[in-house]
N, C-alpha and C. Protein backbone atom coordinates (compact mmCIF):
# COMPACT_ATOMS: atom_id res chain seq x y z
N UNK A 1 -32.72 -8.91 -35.08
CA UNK A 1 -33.07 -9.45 -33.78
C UNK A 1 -31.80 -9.52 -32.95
N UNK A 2 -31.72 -9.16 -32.19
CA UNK A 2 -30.95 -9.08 -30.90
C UNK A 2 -30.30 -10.72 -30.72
N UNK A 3 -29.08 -10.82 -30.02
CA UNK A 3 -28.67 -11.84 -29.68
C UNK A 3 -29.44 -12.45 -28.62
N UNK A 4 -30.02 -11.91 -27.45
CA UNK A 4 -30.59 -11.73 -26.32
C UNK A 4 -31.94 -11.60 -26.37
N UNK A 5 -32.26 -11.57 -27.51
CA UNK A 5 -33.74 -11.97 -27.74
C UNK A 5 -34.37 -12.91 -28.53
N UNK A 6 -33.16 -13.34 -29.55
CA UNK A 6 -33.41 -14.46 -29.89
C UNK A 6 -33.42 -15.49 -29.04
N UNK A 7 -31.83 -15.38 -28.23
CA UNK A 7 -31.96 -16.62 -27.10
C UNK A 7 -33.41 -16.58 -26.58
N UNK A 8 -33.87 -15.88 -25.95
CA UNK A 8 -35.03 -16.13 -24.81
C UNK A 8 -36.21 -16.41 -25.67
N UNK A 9 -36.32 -16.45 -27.34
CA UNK A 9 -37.29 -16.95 -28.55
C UNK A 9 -36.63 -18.54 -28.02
N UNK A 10 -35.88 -18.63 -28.48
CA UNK A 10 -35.25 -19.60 -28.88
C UNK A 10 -36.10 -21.08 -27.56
N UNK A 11 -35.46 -20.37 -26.52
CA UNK A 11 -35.77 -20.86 -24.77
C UNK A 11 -36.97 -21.25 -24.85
N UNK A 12 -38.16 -19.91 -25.43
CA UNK A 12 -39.06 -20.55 -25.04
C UNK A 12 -40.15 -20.99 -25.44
N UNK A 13 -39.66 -20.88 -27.02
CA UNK A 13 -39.99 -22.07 -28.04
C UNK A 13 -39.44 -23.55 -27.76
N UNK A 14 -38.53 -23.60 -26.92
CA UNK A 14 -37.92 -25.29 -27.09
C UNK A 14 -38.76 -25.72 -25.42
N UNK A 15 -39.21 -24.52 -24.67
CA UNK A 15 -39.51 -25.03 -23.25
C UNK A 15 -38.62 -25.17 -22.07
N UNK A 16 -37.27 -24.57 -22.67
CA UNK A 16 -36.37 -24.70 -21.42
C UNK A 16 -37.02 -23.86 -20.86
N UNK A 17 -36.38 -23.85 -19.19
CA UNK A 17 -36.04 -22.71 -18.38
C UNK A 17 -35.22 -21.99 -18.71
N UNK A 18 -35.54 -20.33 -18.12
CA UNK A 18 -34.81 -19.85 -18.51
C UNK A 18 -33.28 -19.45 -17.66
N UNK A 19 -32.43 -19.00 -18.86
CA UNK A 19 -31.58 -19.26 -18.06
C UNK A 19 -31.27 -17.94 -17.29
N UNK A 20 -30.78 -17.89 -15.92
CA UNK A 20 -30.16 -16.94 -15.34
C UNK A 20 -28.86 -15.66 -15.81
N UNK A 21 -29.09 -14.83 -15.94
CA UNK A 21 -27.66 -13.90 -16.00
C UNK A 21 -27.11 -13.95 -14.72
N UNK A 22 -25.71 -14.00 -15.28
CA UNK A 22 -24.68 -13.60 -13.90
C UNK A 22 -24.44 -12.09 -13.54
N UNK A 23 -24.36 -11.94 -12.62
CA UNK A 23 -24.32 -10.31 -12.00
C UNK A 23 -22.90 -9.76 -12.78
N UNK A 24 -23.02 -8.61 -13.19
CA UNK A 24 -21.88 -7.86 -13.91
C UNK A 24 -20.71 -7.90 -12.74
N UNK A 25 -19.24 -8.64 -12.49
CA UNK A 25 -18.30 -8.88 -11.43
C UNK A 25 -17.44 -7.64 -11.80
N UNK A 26 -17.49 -6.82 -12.27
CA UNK A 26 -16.41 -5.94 -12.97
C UNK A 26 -15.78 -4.89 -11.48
N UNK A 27 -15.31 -4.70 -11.56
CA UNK A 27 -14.60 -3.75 -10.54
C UNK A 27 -13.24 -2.74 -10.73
N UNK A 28 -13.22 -1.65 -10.66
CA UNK A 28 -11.88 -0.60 -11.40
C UNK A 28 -10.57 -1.57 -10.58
N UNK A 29 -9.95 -1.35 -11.34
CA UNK A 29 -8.49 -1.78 -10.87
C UNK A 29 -8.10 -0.92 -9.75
N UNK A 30 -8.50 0.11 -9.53
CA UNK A 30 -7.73 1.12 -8.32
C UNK A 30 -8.66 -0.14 -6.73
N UNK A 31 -9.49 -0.31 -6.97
CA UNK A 31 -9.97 -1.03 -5.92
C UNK A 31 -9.59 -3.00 -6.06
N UNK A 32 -9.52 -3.09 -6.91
CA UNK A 32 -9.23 -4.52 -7.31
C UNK A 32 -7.36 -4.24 -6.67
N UNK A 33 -6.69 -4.21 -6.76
CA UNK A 33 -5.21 -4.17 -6.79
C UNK A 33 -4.79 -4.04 -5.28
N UNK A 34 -4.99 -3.29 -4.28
CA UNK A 34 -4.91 -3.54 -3.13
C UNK A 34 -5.70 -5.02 -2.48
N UNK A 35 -6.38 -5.31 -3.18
CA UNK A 35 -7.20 -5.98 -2.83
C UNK A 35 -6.33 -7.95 -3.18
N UNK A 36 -5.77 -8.02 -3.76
CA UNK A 36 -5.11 -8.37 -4.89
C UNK A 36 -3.58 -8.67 -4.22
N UNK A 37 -3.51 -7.33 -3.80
CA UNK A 37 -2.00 -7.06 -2.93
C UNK A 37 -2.03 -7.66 -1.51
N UNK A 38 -3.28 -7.93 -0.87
CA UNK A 38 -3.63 -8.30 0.08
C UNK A 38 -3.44 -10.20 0.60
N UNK A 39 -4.01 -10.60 -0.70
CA UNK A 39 -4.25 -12.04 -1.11
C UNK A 39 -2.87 -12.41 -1.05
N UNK A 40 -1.90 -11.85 -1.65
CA UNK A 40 -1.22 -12.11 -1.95
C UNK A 40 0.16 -12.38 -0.66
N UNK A 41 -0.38 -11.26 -0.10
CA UNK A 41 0.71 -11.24 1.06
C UNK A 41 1.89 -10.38 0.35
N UNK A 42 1.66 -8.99 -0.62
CA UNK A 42 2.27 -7.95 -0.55
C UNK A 42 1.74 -6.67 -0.15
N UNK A 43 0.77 -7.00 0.74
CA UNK A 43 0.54 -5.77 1.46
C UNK A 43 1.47 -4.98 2.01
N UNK A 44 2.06 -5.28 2.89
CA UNK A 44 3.40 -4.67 3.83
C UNK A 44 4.25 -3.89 2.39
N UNK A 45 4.58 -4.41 1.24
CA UNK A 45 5.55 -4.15 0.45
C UNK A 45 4.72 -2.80 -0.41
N UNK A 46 3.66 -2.97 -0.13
CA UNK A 46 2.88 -1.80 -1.03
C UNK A 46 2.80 -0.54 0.04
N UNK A 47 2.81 -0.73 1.18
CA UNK A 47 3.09 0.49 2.27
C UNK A 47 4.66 0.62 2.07
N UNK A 48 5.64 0.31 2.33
CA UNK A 48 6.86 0.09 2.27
C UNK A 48 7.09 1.21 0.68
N UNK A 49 6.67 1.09 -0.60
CA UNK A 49 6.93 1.62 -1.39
C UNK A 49 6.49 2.92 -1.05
N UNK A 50 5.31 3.47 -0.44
CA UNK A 50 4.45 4.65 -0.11
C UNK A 50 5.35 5.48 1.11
N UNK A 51 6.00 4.67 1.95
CA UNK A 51 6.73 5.40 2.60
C UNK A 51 8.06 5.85 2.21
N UNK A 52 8.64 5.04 1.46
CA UNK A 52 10.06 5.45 1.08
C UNK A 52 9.70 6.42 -0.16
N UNK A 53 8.85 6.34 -0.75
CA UNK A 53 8.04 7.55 -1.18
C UNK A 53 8.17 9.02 -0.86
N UNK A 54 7.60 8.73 0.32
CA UNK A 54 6.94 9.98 1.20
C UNK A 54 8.50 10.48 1.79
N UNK A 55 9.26 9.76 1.99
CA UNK A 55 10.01 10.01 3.05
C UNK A 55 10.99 11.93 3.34
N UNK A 56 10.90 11.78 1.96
CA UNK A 56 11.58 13.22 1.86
C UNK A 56 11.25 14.53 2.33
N UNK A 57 9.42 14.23 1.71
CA UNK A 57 8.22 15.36 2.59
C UNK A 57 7.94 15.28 3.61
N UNK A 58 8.62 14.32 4.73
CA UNK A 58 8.03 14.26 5.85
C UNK A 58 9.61 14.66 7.19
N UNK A 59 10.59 14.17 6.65
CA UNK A 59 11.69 14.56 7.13
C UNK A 59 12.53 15.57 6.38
N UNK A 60 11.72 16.01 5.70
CA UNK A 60 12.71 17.27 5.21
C UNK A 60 14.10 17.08 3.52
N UNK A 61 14.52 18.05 3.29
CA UNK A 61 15.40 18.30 2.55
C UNK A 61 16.52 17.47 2.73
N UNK A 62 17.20 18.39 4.13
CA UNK A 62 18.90 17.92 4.26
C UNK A 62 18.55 16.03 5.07
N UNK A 63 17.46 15.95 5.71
CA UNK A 63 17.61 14.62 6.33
C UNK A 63 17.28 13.68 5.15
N UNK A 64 16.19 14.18 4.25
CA UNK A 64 16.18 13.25 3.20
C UNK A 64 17.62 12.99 2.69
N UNK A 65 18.49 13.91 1.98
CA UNK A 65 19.61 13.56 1.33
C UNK A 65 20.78 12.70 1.91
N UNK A 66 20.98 12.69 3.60
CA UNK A 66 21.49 12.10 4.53
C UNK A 66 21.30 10.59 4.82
N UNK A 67 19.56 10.27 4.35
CA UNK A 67 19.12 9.16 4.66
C UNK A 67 17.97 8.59 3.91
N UNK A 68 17.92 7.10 4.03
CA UNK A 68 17.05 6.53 3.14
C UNK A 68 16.34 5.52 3.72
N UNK A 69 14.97 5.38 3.54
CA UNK A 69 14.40 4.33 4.39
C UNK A 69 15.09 2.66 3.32
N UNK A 70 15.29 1.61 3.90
CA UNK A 70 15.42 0.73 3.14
C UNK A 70 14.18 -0.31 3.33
N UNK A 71 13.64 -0.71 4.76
CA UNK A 71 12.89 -1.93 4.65
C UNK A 71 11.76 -1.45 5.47
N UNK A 72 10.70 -2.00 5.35
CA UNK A 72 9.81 -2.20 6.40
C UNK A 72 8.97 -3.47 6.40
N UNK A 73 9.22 -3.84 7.93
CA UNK A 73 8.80 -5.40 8.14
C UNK A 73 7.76 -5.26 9.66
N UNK A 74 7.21 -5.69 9.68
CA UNK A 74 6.30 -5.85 10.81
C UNK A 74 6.19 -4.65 11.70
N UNK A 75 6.01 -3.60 11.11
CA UNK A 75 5.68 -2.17 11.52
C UNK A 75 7.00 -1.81 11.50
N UNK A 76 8.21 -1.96 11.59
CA UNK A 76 9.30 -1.44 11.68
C UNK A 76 10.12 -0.69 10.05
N UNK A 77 10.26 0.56 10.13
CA UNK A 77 10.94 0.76 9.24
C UNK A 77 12.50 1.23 9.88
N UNK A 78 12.88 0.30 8.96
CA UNK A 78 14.57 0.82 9.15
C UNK A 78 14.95 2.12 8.45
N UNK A 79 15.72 2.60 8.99
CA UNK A 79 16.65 3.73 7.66
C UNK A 79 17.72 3.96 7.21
N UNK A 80 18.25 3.83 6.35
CA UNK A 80 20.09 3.80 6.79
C UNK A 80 20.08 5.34 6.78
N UNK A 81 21.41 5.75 7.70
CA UNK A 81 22.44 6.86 7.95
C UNK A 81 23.57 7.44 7.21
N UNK A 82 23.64 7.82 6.74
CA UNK A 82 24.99 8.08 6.20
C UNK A 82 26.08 8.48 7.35
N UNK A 83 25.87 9.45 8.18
CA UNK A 83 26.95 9.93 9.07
C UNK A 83 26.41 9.36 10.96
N UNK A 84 27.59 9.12 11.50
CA UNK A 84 27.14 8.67 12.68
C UNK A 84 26.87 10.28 13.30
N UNK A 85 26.82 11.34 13.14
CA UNK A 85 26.23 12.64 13.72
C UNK A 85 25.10 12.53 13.70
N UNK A 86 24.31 12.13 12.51
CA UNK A 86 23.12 12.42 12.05
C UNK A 86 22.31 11.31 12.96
N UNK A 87 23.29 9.84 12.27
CA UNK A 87 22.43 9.21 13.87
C UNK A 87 22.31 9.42 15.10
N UNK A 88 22.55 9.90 15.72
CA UNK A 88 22.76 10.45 17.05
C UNK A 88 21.69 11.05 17.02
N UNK A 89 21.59 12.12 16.30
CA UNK A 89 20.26 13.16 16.16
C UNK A 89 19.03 12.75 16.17
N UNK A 90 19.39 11.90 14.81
CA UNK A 90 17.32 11.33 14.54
C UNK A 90 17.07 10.46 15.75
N UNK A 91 18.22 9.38 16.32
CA UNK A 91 18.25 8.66 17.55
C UNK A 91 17.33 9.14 18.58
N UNK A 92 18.24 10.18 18.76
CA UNK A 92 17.92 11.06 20.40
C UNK A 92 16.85 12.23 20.28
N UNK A 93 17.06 12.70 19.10
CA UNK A 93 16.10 14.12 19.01
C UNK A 93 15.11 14.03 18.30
N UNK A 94 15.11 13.44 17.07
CA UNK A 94 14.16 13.94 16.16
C UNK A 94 12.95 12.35 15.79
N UNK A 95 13.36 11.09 16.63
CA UNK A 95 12.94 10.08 16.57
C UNK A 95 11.78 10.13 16.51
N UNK A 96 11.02 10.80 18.19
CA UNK A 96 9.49 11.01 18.28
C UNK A 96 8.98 11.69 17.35
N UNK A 97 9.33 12.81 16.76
CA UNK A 97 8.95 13.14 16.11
C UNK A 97 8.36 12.83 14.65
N UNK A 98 9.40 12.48 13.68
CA UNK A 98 9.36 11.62 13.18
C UNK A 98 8.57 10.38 12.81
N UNK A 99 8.71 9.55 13.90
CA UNK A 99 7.36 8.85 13.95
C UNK A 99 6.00 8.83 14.12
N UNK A 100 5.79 10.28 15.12
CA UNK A 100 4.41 10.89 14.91
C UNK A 100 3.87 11.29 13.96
N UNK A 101 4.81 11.74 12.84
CA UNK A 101 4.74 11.93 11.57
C UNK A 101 4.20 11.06 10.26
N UNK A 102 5.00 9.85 10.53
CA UNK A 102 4.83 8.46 9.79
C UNK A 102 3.26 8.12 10.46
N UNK A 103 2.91 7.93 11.47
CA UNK A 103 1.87 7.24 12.37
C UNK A 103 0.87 8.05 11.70
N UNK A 104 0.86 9.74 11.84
CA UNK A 104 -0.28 10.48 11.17
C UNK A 104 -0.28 9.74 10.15
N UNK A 105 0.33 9.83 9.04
CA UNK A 105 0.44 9.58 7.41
C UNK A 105 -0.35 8.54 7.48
N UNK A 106 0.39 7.38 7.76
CA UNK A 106 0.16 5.67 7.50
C UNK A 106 -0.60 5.11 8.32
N UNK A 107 -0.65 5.29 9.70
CA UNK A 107 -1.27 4.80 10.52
C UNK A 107 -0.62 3.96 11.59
N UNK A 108 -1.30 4.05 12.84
CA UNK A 108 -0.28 3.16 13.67
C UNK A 108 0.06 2.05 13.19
N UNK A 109 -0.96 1.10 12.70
CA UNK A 109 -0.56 -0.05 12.34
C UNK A 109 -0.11 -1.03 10.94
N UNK A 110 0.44 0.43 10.44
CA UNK A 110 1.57 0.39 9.33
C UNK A 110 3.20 0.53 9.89
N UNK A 111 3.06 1.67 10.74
CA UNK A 111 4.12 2.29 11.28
C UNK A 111 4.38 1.97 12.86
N UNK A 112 4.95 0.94 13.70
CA UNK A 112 5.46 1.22 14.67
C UNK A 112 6.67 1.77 15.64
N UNK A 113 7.70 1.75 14.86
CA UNK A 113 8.51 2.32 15.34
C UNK A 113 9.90 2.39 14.09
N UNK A 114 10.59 3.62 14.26
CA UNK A 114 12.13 3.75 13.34
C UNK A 114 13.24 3.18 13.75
N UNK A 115 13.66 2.69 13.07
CA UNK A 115 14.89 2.17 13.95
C UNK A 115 16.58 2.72 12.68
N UNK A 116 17.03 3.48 13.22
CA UNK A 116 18.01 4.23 12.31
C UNK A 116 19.32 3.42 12.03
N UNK A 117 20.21 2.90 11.14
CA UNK A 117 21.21 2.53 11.31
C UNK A 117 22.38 3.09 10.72
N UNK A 118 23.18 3.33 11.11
CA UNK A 118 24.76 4.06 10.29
C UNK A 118 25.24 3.10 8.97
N UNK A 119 25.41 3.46 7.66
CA UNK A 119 26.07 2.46 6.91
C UNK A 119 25.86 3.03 5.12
C-alpha cells in the first residue's frame, strides 16, 4: 500500500478532513537565481560581470588589450585606459559608438553612458 493511500485510508477511517496538497514550488535554478539576484540587490553586479565579459567582442582585439571595464554603477560603466592616446580616441571617436553597442547588447537601462579614465 502506498504511503498516499494509506494516509487518505487512514483520514477517512478516523473522519478527518482531508488534508490539502501543496502545489509542487520547484523552479530550475537558471530562473530562480536572477530572481534571487534581484531580492538581493545584486542585480547591477550580475550585469556588471556580463559586460566586462563581453567587453572584448564588442570593442575589439587591440582596444580590449588597452582597456578594461572596472565598475558599473547606476548605468554608468567606467573603463580604465592604459595610454592617454587611446583616451582621447574612445573619448572623442569611438565613444558613440561603443555605447550603441553596449545599449544593443544590454539594454538602455543597463547601459547609460562610458565614461573612460587614464590609469
Amino acid at each position: 500500500m502506498s504511503p498516499s493511500l494509506r494516509a487518505a485510508v487512514i483520514a477517512e477511517w478516523r473522519g478527518l478532513p482531508e488534508r490539502k496538497m501543496r502545489p509542487d514550488r520547484w523552479q530550475a535554478p537558471a530562473d530562480l537565481v536572477p530572481k534571487l539576484m534581484q531580492r538581493l540587490g545584486l542585480r547591477e553586479r550580475l550585469h556588471e560581470t556580463e559586460v566586462i565579459e563581453a567587453w572584448s567582442k564588442i570593442v575589439g582585439e587591440f582596444i580590449a588589450a588597452h582597456s578594461a571595464p572596472v565598475a558599473l554603477r547606476e548605468g554608468v560603466l567606467y573603463v580604465r585606459v592604459l595610454q592617454p592616446a587611446l583616451h582621447y580616441e574612445l573619448e572623442q571617436v569611438s565613444k558613440s559608438e561603443i555605447l550603441r553597442k553596449l545599449k544593443q547588447r544590454f539594454g538602455g537601462k543597463t547601459i547609460r553612458d562610458v565614461r573612460f579614465r587614464v590609469g
